[in-house]
N, C-alpha and C. Protein backbone atom coordinates (compact mmCIF):
# COMPACT_ATOMS: atom_id res chain seq x y z
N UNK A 1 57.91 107.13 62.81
CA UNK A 1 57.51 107.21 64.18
C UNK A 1 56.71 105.98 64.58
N UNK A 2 55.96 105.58 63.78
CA UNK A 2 54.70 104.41 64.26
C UNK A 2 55.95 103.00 64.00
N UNK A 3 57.09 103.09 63.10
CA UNK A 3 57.68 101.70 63.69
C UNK A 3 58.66 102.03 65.05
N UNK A 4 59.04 102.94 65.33
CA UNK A 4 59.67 102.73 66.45
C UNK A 4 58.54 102.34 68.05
N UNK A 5 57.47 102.97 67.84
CA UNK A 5 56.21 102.61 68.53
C UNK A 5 55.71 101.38 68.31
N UNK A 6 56.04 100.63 67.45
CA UNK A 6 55.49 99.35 66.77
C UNK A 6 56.32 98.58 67.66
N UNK A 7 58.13 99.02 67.73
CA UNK A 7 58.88 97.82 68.53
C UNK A 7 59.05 98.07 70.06
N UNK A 8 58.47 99.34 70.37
CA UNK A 8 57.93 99.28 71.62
C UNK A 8 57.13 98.33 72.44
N UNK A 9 56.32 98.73 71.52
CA UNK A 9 55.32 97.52 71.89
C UNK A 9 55.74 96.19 71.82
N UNK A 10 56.19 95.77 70.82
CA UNK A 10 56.65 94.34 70.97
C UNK A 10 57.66 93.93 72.16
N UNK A 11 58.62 94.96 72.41
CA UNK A 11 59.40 95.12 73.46
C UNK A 11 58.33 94.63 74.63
N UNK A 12 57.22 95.73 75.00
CA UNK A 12 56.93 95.74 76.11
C UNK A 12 56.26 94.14 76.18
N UNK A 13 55.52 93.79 75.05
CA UNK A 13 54.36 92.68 75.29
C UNK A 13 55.58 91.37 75.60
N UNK A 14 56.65 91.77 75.23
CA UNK A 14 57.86 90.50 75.78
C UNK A 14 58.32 90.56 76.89
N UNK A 15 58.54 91.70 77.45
CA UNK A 15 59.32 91.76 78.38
C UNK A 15 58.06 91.41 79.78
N UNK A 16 56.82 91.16 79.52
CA UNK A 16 55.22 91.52 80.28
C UNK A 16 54.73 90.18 79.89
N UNK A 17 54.96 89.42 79.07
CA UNK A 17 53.90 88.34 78.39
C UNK A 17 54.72 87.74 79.60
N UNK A 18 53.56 86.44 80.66
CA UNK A 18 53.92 85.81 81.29
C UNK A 18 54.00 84.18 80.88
N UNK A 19 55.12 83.39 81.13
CA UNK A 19 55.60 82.16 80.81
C UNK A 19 55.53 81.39 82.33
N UNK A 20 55.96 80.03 81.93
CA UNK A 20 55.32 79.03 83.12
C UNK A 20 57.08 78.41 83.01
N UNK A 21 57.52 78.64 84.57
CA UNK A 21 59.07 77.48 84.73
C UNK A 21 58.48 76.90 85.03
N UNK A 22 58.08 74.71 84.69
CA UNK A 22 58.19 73.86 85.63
C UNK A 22 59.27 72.68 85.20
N UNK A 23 59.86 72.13 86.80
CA UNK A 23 60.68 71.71 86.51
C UNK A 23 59.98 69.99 86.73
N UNK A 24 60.29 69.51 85.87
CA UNK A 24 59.68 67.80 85.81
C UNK A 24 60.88 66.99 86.81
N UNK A 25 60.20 65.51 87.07
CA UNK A 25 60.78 64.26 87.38
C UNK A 25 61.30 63.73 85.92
N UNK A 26 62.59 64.07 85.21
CA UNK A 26 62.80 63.06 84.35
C UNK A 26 62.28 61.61 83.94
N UNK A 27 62.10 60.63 85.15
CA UNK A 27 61.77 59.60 84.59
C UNK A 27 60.33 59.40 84.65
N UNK A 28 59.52 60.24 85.56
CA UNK A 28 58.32 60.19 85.75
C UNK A 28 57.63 61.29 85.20
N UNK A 29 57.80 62.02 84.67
CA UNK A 29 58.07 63.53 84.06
C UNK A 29 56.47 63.98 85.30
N UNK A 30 56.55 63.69 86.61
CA UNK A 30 55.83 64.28 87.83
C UNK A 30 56.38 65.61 87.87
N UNK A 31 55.53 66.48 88.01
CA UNK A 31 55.79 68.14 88.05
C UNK A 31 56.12 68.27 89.49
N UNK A 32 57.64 68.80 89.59
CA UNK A 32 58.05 68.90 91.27
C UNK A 32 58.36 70.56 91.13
N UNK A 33 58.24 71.21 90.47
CA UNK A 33 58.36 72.81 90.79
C UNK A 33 57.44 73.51 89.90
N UNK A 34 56.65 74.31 89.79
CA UNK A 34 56.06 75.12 88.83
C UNK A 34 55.98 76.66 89.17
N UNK A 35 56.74 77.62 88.48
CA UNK A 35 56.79 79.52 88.87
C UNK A 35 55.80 79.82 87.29
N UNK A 36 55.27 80.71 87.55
CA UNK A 36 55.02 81.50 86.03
C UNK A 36 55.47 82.90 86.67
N UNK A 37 56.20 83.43 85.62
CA UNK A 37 57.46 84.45 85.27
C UNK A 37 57.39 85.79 84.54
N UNK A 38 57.20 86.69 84.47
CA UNK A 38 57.06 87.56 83.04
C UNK A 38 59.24 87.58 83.18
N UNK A 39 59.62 87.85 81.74
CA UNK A 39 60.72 88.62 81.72
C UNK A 39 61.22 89.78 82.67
N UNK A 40 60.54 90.77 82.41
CA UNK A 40 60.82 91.42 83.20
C UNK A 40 61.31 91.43 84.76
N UNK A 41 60.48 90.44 85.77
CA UNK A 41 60.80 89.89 87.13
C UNK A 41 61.77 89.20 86.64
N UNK A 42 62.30 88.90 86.28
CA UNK A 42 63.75 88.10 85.83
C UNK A 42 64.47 89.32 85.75
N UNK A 43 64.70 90.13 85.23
CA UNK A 43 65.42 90.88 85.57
C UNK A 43 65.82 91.49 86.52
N UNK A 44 64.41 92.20 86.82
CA UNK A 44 64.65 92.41 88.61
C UNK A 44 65.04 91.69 89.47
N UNK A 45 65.18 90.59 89.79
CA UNK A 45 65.73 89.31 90.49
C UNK A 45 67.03 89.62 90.67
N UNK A 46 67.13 89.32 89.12
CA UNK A 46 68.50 89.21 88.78
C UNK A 46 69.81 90.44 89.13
N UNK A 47 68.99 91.63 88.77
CA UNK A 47 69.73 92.55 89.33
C UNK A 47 69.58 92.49 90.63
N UNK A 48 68.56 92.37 91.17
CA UNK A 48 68.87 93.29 92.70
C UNK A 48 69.44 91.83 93.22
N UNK A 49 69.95 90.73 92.99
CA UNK A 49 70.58 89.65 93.65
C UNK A 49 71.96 90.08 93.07
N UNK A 50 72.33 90.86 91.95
CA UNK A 50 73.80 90.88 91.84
C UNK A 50 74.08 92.55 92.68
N UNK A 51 73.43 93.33 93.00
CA UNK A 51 73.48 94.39 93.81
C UNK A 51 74.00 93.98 95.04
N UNK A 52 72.88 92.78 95.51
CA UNK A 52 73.21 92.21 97.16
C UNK A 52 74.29 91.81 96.68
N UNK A 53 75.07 90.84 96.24
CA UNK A 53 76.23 89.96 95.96
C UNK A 53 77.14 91.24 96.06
N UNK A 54 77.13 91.80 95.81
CA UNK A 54 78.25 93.21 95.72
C UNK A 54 78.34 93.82 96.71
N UNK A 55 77.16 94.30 97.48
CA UNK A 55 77.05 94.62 98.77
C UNK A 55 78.25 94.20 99.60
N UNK A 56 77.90 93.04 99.96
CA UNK A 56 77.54 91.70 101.13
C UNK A 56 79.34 91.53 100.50
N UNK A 57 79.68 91.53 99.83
CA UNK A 57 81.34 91.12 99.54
C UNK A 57 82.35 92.33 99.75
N UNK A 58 81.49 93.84 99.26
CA UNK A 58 82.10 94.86 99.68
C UNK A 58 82.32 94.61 101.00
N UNK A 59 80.82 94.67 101.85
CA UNK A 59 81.05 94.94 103.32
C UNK A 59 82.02 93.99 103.82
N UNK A 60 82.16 92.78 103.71
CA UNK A 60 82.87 91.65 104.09
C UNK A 60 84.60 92.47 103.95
N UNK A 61 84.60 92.43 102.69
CA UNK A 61 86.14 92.96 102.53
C UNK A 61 86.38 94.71 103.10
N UNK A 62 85.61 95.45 103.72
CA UNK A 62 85.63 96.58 104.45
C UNK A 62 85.88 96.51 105.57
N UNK A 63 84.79 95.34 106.50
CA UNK A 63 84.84 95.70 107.71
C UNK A 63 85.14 94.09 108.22
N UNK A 64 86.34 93.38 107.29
CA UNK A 64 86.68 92.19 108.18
C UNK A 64 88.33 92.12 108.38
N UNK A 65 88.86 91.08 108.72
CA UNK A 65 90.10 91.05 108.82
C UNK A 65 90.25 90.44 107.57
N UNK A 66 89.50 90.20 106.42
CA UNK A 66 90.11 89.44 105.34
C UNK A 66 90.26 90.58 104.31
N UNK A 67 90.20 91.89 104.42
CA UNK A 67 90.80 92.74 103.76
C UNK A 67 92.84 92.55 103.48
N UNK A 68 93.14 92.19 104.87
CA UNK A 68 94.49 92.37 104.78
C UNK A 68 94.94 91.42 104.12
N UNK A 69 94.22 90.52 103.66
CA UNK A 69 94.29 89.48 102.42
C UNK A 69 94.67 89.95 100.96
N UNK A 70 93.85 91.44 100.79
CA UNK A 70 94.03 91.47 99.56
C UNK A 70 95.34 92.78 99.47
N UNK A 71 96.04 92.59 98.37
CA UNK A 71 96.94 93.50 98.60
C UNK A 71 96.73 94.96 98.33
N UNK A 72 97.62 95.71 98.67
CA UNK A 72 97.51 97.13 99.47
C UNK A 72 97.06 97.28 100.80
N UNK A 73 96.00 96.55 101.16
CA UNK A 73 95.81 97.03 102.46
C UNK A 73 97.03 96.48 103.62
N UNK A 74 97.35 97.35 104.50
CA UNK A 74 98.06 97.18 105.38
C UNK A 74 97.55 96.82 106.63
N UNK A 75 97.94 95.71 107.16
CA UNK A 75 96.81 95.08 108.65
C UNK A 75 97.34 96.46 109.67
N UNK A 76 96.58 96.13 110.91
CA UNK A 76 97.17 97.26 111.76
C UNK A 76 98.02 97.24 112.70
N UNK A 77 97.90 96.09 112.85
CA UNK A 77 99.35 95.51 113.49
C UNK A 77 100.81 96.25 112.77
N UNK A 78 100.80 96.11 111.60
CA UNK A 78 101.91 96.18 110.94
C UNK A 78 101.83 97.86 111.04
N UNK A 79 100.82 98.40 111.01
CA UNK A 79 100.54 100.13 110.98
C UNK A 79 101.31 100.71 112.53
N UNK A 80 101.24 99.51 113.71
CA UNK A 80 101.80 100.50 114.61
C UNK A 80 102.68 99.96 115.15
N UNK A 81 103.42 98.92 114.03
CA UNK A 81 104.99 98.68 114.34
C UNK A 81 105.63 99.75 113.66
N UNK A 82 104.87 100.05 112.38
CA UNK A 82 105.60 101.10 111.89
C UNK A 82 105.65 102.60 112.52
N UNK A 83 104.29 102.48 113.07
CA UNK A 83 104.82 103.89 114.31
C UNK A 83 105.75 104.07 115.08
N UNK A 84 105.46 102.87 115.56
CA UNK A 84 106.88 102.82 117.16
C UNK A 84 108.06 102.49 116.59
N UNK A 85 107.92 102.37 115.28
CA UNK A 85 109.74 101.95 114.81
C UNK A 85 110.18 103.80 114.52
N UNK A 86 109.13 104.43 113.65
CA UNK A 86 109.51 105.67 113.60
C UNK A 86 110.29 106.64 114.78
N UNK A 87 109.04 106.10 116.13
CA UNK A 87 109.34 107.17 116.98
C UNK A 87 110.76 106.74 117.58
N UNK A 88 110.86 105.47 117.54
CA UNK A 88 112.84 104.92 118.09
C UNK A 88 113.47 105.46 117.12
N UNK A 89 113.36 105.08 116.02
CA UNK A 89 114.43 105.75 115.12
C UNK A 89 114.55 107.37 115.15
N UNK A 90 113.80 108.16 115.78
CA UNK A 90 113.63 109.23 115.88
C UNK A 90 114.74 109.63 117.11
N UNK A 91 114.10 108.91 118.18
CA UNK A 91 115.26 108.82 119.14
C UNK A 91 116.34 108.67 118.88
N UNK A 92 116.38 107.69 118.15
CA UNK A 92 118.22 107.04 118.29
C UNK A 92 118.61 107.89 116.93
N UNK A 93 117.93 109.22 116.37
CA UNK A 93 118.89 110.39 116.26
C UNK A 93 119.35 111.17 116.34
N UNK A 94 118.34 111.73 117.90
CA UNK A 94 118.54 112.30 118.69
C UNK A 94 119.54 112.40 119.42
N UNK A 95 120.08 110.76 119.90
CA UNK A 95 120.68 110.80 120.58
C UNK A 95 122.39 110.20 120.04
N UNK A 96 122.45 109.80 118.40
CA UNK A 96 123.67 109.70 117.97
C UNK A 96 124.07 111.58 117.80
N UNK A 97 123.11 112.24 117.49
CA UNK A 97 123.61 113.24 116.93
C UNK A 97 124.01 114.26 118.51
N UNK A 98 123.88 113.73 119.91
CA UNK A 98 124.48 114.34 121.24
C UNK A 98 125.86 113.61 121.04
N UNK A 99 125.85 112.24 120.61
CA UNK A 99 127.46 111.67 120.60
C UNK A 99 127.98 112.55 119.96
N UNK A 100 127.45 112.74 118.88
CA UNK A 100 128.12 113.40 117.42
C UNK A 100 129.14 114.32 118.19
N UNK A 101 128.12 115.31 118.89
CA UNK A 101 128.50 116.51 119.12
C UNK A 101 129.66 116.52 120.22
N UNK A 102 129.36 115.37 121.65
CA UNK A 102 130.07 115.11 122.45
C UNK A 102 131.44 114.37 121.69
N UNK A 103 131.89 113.66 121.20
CA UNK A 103 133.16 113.27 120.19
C UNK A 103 133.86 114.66 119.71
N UNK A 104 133.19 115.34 119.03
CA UNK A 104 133.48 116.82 118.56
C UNK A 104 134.30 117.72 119.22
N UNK A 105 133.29 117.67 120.71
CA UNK A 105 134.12 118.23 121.76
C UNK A 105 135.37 117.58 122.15
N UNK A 106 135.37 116.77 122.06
CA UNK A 106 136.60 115.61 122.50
C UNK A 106 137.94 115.97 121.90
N UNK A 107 137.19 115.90 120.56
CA UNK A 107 138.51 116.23 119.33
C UNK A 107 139.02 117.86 119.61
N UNK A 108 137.81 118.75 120.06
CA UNK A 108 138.73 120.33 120.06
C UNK A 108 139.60 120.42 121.01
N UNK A 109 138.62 119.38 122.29
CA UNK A 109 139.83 119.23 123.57
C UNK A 109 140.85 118.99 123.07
N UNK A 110 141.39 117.82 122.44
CA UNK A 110 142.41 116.99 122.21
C UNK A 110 143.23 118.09 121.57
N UNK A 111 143.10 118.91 120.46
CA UNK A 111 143.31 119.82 119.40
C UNK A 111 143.93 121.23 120.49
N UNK A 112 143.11 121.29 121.87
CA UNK A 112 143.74 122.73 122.40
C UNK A 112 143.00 123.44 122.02
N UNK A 113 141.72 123.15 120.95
CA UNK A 113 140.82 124.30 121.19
C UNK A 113 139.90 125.07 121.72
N UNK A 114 139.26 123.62 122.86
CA UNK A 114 138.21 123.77 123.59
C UNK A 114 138.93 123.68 125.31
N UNK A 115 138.11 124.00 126.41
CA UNK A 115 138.97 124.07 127.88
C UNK A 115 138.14 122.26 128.23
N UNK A 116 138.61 122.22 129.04
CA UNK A 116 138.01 120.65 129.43
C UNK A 116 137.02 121.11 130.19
N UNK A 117 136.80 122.09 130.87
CA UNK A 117 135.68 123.02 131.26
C UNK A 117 133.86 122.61 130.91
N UNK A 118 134.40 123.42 129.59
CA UNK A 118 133.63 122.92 128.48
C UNK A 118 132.88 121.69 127.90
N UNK A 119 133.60 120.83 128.66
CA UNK A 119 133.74 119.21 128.06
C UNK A 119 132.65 118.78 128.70
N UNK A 120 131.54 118.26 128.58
CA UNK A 120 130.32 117.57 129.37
C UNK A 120 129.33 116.95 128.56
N UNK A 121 129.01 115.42 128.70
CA UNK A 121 127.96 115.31 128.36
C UNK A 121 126.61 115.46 128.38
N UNK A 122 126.63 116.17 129.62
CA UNK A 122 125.31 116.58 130.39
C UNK A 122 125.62 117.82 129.60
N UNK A 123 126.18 118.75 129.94
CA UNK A 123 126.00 120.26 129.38
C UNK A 123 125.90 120.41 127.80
N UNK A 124 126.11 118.86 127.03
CA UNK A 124 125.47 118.96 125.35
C UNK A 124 123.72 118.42 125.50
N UNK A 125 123.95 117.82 126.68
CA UNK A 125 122.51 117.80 126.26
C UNK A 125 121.51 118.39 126.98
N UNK A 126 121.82 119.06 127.92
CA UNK A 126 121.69 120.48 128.66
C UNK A 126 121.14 121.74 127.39
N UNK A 127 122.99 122.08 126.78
CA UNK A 127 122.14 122.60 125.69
C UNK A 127 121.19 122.14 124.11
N UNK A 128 121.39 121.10 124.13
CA UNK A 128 119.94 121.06 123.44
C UNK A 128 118.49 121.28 123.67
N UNK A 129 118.32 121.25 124.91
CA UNK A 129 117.62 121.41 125.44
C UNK A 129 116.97 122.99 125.60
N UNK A 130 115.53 123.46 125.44
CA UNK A 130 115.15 124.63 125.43
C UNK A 130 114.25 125.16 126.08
N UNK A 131 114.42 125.62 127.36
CA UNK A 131 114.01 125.72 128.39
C UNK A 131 112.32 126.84 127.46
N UNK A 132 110.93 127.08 127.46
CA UNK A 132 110.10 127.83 127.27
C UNK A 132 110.00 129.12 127.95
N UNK A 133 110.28 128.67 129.02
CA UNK A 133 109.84 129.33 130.06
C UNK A 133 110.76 130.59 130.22
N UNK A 134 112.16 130.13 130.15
CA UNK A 134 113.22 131.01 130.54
C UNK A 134 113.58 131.80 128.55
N UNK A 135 112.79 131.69 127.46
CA UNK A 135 113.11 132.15 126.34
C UNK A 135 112.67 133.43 126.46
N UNK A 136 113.40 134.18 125.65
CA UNK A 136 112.47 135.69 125.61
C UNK A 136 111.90 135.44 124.40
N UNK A 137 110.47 135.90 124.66
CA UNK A 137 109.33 136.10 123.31
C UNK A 137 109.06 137.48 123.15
N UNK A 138 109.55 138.22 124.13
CA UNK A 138 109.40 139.39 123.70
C UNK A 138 109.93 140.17 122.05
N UNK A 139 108.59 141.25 121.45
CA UNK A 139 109.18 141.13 120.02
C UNK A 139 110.20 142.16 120.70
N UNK A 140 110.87 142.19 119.63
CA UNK A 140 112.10 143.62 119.45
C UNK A 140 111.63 144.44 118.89
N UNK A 141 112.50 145.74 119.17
CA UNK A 141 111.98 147.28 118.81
C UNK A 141 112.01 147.49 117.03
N UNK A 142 112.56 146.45 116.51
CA UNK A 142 112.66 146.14 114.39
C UNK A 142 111.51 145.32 114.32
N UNK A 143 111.57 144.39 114.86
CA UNK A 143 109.98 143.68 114.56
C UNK A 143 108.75 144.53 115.05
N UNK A 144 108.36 145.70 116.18
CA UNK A 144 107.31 146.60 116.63
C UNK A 144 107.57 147.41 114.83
N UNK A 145 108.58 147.47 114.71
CA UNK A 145 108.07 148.58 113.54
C UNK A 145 108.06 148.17 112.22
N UNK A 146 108.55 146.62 111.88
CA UNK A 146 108.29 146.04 110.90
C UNK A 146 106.76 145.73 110.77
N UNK A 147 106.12 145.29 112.09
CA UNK A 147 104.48 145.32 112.13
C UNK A 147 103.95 146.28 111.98
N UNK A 148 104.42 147.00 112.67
CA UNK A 148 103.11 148.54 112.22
C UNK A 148 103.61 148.51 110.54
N UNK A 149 104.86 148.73 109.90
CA UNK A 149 104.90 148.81 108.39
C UNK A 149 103.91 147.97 107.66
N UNK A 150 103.68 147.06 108.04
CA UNK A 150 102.65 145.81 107.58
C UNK A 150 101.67 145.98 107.52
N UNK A 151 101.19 146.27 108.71
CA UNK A 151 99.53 146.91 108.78
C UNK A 151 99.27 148.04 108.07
N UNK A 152 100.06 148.81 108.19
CA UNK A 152 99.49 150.30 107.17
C UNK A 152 99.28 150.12 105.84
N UNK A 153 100.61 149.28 105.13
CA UNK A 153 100.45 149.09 103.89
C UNK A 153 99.24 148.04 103.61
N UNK A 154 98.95 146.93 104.59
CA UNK A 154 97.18 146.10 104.46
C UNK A 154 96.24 147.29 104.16
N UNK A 155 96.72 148.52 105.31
CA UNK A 155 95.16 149.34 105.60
C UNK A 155 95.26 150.16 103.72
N UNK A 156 96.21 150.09 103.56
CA UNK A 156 96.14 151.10 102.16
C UNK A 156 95.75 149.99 100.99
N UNK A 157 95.41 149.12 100.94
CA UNK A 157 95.11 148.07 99.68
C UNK A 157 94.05 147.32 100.55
């Protein structure tokens, strides 16, 4: 026990014993800087200057445009070309898949299976179309009693 207390101490009286930086004139050896130092403030320095350095480079690469420098990040420019390319391409399958359907019709016409009646490009995309307003939401008399079945068996467990 008393040597591990022994290099304690020596520890501490080193890391605490204070020393003198001065920096001389080489040719005049004139003293142009003089600090006295313990170890310890050297450390502290030292860390909390590599803390800031880490900081100060995080924040830089967080909240600048030189993030999109490093790779993975995606600039935002490029973030809402890729939106608006989604939402066209979204469209334009919307609206190959009304050709789709209008061609389709074409072919049953052609075939004698469909009346030319029938035949409209407005009325395919008429019915795709789903009016809210005019839907019935009303439940049906199998779904009123599929719910009550539901609830009773909750109320029993």
């Amino acid at each position: 026990m008393s040597e591990k207390r022994l290099k304690r101490q020596k520890i501490k009286k080193k890391l605490f014993s204070k020393n003198r930086l001065v920096i001389l004139n080489e040719d005049t050896f004139e003293e142009m800087f003089s600090l006295r130092l313990t170890l310890m403030n050297v450390f502290v320095v030292a860390t909390i200057g590599a803390v800031l350095i880490i900081f100060v480079t995080t924040y830089i690469i967080a909240f600048t445009p030189l993030r999109e420098y490093i790779p993975g990040y995606a600039s935002t420019d490029l973030k809402k070309k890729a939106v608006e390319l989604t939402l066209k391409s979204d469209s334009l399958e919307q609206a190959m898949k009304r050709n789709n359907q209008y061609v389709e019709s074409i072919k049953k016409v052609l075939n004698g299976d469909l009346e030319y009646a029938k035949l409209n490009i407005d009325s395919i995309i008429v019915a795709e179309k789903i009016d809210p307003e005019a839907a019935d939401l009303q439940p049906s008399e199998n779904e009123l009693e599929l719910r009550k079945e539901v609830e009773s068996k909750t109320k029993k467990n």
